[in-house]
PDB file of N, CA and C in Angstrom:
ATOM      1  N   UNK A   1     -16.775  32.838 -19.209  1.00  0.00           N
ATOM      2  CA  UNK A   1     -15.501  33.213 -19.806  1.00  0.00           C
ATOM      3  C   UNK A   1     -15.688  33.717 -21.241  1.00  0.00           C
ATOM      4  N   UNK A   2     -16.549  33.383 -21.882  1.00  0.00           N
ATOM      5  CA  UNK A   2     -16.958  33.217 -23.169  1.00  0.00           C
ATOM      6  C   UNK A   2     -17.260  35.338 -23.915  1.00  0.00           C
ATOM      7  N   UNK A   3     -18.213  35.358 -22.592  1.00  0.00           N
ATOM      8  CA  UNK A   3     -18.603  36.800 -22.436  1.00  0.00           C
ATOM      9  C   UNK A   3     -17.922  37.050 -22.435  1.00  0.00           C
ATOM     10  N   UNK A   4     -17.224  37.256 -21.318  1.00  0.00           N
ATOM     11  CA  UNK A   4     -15.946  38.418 -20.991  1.00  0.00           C
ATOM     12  C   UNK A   4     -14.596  38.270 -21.971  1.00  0.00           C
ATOM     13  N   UNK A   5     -14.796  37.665 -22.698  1.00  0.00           N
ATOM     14  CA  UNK A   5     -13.420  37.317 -23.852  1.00  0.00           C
ATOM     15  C   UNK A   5     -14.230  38.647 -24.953  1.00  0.00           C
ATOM     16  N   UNK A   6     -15.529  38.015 -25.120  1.00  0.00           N
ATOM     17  CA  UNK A   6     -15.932  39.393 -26.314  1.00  0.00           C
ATOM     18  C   UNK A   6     -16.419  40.444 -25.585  1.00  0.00           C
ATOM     19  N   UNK A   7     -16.937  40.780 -24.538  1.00  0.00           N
ATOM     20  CA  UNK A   7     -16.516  41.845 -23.995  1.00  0.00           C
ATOM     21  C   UNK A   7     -14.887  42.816 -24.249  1.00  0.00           C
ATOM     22  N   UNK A   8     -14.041  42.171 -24.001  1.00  0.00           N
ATOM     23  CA  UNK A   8     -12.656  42.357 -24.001  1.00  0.00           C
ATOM     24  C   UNK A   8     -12.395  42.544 -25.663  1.00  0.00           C
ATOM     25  N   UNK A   9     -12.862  42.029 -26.239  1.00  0.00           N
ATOM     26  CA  UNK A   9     -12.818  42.432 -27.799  1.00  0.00           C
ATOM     27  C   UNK A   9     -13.176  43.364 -28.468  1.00  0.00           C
ATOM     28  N   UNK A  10     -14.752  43.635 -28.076  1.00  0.00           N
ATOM     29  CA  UNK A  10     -15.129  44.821 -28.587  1.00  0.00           C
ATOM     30  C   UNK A  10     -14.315  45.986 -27.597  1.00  0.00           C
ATOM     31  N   UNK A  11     -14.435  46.138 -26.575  1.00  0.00           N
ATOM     32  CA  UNK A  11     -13.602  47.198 -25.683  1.00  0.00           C
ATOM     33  C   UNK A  11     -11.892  47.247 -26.512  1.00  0.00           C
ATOM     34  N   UNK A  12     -11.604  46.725 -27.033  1.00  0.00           N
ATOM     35  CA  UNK A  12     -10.310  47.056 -27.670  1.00  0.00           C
ATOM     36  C   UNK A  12     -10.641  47.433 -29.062  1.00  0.00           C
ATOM     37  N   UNK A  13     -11.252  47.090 -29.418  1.00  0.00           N
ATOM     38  CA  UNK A  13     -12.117  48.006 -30.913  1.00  0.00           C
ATOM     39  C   UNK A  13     -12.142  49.009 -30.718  1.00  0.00           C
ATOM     40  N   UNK A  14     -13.369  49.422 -29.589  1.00  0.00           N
ATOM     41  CA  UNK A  14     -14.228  50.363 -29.117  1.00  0.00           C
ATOM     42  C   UNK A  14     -12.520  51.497 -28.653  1.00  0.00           C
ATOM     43  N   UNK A  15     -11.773  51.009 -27.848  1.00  0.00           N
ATOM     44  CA  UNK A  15     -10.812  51.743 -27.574  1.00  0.00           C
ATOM     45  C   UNK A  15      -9.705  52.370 -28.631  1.00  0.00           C
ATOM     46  N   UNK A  16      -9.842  52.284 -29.557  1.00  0.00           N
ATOM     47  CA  UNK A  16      -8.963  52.560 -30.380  1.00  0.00           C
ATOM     48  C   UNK A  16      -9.476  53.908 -31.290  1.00  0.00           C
ATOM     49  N   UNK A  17     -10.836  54.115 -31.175  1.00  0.00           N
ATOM     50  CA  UNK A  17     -11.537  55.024 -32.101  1.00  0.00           C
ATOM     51  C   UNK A  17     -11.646  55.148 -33.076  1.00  0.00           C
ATOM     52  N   UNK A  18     -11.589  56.683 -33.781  1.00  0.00           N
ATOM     53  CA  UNK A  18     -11.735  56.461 -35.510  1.00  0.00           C
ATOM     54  C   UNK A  18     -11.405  57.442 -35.659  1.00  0.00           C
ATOM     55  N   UNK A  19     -11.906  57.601 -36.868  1.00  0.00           N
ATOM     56  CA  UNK A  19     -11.942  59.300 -37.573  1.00  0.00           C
ATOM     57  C   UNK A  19     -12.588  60.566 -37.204  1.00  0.00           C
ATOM     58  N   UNK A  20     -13.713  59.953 -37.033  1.00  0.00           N
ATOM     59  CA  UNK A  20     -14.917  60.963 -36.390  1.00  0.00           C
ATOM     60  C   UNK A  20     -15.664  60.453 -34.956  1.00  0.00           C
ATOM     61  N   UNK A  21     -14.629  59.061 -34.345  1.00  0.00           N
ATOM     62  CA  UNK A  21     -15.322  58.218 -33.102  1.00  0.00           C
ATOM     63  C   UNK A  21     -14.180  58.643 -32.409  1.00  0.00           C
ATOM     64  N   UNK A  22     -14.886  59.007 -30.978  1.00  0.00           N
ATOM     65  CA  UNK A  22     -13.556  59.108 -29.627  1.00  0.00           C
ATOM     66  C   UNK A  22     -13.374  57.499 -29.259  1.00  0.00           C
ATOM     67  N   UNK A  23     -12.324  57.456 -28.437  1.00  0.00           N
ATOM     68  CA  UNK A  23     -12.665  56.241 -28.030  1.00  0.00           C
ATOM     69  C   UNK A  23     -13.365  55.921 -26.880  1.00  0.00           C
ATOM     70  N   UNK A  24     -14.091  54.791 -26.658  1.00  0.00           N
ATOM     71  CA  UNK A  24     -15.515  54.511 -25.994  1.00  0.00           C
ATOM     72  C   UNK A  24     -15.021  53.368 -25.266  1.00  0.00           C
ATOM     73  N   UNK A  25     -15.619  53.108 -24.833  1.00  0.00           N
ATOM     74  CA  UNK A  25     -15.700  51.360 -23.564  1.00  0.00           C
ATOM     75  C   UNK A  25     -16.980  51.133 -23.259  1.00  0.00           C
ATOM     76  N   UNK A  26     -17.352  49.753 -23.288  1.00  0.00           N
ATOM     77  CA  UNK A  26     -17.929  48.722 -22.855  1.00  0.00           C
ATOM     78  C   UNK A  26     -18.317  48.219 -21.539  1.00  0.00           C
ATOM     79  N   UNK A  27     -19.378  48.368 -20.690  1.00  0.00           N
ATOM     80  CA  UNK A  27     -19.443  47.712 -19.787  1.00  0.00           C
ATOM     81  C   UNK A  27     -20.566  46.656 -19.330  1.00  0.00           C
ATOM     82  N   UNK A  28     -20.500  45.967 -19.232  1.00  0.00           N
ATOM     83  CA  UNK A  28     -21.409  45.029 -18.782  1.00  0.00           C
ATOM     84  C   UNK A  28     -21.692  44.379 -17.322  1.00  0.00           C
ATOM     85  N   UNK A  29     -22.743  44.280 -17.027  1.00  0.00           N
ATOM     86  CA  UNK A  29     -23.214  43.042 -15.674  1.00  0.00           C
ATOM     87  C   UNK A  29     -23.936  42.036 -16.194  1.00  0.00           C
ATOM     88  N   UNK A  30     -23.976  40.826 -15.796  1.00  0.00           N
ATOM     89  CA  UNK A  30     -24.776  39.714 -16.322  1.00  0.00           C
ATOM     90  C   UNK A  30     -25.296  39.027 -15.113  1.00  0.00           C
ATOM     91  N   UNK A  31     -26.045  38.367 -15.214  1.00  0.00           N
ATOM     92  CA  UNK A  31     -26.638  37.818 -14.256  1.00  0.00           C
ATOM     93  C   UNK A  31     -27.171  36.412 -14.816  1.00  0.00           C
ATOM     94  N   UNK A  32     -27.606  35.211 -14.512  1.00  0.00           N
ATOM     95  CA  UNK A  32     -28.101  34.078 -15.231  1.00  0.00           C
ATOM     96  C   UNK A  32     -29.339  33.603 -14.351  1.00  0.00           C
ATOM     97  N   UNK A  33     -30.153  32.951 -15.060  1.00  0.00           N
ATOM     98  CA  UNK A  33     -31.493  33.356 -14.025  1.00  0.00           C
ATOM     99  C   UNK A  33     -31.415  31.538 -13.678  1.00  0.00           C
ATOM    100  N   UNK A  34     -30.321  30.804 -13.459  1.00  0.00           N
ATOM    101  CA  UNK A  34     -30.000  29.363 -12.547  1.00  0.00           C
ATOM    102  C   UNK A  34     -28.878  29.547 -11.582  1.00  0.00           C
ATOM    103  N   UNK A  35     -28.788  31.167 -11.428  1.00  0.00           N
ATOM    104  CA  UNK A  35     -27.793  31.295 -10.805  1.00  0.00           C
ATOM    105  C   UNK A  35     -28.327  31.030  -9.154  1.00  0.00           C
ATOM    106  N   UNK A  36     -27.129  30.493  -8.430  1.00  0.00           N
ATOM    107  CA  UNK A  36     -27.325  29.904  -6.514  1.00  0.00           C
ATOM    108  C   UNK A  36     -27.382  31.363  -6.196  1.00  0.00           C
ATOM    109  N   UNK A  37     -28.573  31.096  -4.972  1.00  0.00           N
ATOM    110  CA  UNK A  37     -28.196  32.118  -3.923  1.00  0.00           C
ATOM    111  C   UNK A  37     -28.761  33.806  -4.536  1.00  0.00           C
ATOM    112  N   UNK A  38     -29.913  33.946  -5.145  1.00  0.00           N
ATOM    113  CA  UNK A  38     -30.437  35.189  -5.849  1.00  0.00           C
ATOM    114  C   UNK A  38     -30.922  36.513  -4.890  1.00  0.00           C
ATOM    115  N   UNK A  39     -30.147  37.379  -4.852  1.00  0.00           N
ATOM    116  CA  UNK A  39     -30.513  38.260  -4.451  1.00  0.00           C
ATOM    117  C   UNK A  39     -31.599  39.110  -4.355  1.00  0.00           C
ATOM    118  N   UNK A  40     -32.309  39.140  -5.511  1.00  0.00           N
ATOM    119  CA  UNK A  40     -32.713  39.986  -6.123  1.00  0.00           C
ATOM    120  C   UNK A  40     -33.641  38.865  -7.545  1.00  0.00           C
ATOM    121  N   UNK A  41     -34.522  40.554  -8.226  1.00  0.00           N
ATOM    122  CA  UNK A  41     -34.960  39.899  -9.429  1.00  0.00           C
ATOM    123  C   UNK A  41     -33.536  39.957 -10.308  1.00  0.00           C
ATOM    124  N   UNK A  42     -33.783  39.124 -11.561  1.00  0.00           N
ATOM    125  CA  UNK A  42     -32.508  38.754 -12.201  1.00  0.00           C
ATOM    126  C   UNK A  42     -32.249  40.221 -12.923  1.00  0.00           C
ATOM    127  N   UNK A  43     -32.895  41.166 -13.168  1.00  0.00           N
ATOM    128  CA  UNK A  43     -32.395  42.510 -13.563  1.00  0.00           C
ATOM    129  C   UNK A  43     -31.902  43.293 -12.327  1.00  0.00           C
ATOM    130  N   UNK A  44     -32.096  43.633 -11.052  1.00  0.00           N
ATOM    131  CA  UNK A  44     -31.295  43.671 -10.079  1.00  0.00           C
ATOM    132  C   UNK A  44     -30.105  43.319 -10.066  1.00  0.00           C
ATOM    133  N   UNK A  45     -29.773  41.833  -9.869  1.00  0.00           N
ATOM    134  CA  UNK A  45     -28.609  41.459  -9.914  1.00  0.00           C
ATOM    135  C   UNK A  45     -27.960  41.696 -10.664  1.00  0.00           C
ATOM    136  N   UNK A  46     -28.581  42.015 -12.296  1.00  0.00           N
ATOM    137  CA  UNK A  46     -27.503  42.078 -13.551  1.00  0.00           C
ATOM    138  C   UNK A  46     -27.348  43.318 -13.260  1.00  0.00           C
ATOM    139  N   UNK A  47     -27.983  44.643 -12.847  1.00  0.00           N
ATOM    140  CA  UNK A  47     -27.648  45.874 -12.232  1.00  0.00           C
ATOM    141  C   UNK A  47     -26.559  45.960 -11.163  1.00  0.00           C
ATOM    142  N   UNK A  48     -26.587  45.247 -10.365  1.00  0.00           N
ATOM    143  CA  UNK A  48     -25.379  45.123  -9.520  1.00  0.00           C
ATOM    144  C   UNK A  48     -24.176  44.565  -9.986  1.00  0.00           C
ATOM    145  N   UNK A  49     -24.110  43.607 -10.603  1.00  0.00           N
ATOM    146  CA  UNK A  49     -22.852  43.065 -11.170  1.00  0.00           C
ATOM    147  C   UNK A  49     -22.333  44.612 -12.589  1.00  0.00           C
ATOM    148  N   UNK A  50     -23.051  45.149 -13.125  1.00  0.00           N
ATOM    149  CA  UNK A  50     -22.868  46.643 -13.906  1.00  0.00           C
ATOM    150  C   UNK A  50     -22.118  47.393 -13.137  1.00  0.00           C
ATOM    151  N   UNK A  51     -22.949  47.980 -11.954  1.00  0.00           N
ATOM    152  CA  UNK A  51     -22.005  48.177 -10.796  1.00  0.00           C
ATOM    153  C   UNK A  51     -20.919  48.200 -10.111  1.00  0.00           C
ATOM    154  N   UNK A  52     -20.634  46.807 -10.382  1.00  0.00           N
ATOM    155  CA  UNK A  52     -19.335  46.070  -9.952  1.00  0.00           C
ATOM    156  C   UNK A  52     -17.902  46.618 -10.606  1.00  0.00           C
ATOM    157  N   UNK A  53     -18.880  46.490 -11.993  1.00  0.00           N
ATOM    158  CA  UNK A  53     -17.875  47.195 -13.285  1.00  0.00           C
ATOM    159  C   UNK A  53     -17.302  48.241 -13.452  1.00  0.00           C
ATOM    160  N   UNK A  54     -18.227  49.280 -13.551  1.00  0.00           N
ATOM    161  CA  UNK A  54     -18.365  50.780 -12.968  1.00  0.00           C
ATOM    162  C   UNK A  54     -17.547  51.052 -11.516  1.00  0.00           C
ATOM    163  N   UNK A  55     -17.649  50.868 -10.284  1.00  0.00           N
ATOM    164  CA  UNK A  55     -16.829  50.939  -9.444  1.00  0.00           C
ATOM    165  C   UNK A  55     -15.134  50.770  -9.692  1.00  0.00           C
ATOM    166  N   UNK A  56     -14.919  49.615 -10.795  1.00  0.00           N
ATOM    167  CA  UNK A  56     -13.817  49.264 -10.568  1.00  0.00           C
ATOM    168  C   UNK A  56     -12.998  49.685 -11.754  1.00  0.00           C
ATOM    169  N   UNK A  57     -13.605  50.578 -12.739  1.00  0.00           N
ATOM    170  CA  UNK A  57     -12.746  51.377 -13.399  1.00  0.00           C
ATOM    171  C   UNK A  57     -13.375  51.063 -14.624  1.00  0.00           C
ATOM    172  N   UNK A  58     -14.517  50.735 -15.060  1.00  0.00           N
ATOM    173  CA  UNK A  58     -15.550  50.110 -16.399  1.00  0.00           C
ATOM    174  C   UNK A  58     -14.582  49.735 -17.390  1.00  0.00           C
ATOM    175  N   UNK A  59     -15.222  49.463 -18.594  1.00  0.00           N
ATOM    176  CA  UNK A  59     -14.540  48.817 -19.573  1.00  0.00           C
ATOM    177  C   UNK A  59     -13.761  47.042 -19.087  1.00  0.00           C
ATOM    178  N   UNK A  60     -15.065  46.462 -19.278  1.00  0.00           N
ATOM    179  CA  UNK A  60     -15.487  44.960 -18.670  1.00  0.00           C
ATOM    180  C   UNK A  60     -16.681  44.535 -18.482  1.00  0.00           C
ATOM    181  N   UNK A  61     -16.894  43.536 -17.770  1.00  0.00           N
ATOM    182  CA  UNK A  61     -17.788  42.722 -17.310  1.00  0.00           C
ATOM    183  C   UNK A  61     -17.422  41.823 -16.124  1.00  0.00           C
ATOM    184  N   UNK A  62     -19.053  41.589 -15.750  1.00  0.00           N
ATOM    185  CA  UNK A  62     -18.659  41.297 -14.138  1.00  0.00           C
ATOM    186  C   UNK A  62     -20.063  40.196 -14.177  1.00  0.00           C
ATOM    187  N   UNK A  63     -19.852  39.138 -13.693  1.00  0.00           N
ATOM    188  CA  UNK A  63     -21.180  38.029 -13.679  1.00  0.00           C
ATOM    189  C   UNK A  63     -21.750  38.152 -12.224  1.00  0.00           C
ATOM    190  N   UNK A  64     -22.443  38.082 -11.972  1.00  0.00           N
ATOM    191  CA  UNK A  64     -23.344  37.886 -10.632  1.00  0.00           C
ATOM    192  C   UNK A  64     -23.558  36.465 -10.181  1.00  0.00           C
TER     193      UNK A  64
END
């Protein structure tokens, strides 16, 4: 939860732009390497959970 709260923070920074900045977004996948049930090496998975993000309209984060 912790992530995705500053995820969500900077993406509203990041969204607002600047003077000479467009506005931008944030996306993230995470993965934790005690996580149950591993698919994959733990950069895989954090690639797929990126993924997750990306599919569903970016600007976020998504845990694996």
């Amino acid at each position: 939860d912790l992530v995705l709260e500053k995820v969500n923070q900077v993406n509203y920074v990041l969204l607002q732009g600047g003077e000479d900045i467009p506005p931008t977004s944030l996306s993230v996948g995470v993965a934790f390497c005690d996580r149950k049930n591993p698919q994959g090496t733990l950069l895989k998975d954090a690639d797929t959970a990126l993924y997750r993000v990306k599919h569903a309209g970016r600007c976020g984060c998504a845990v694996y």
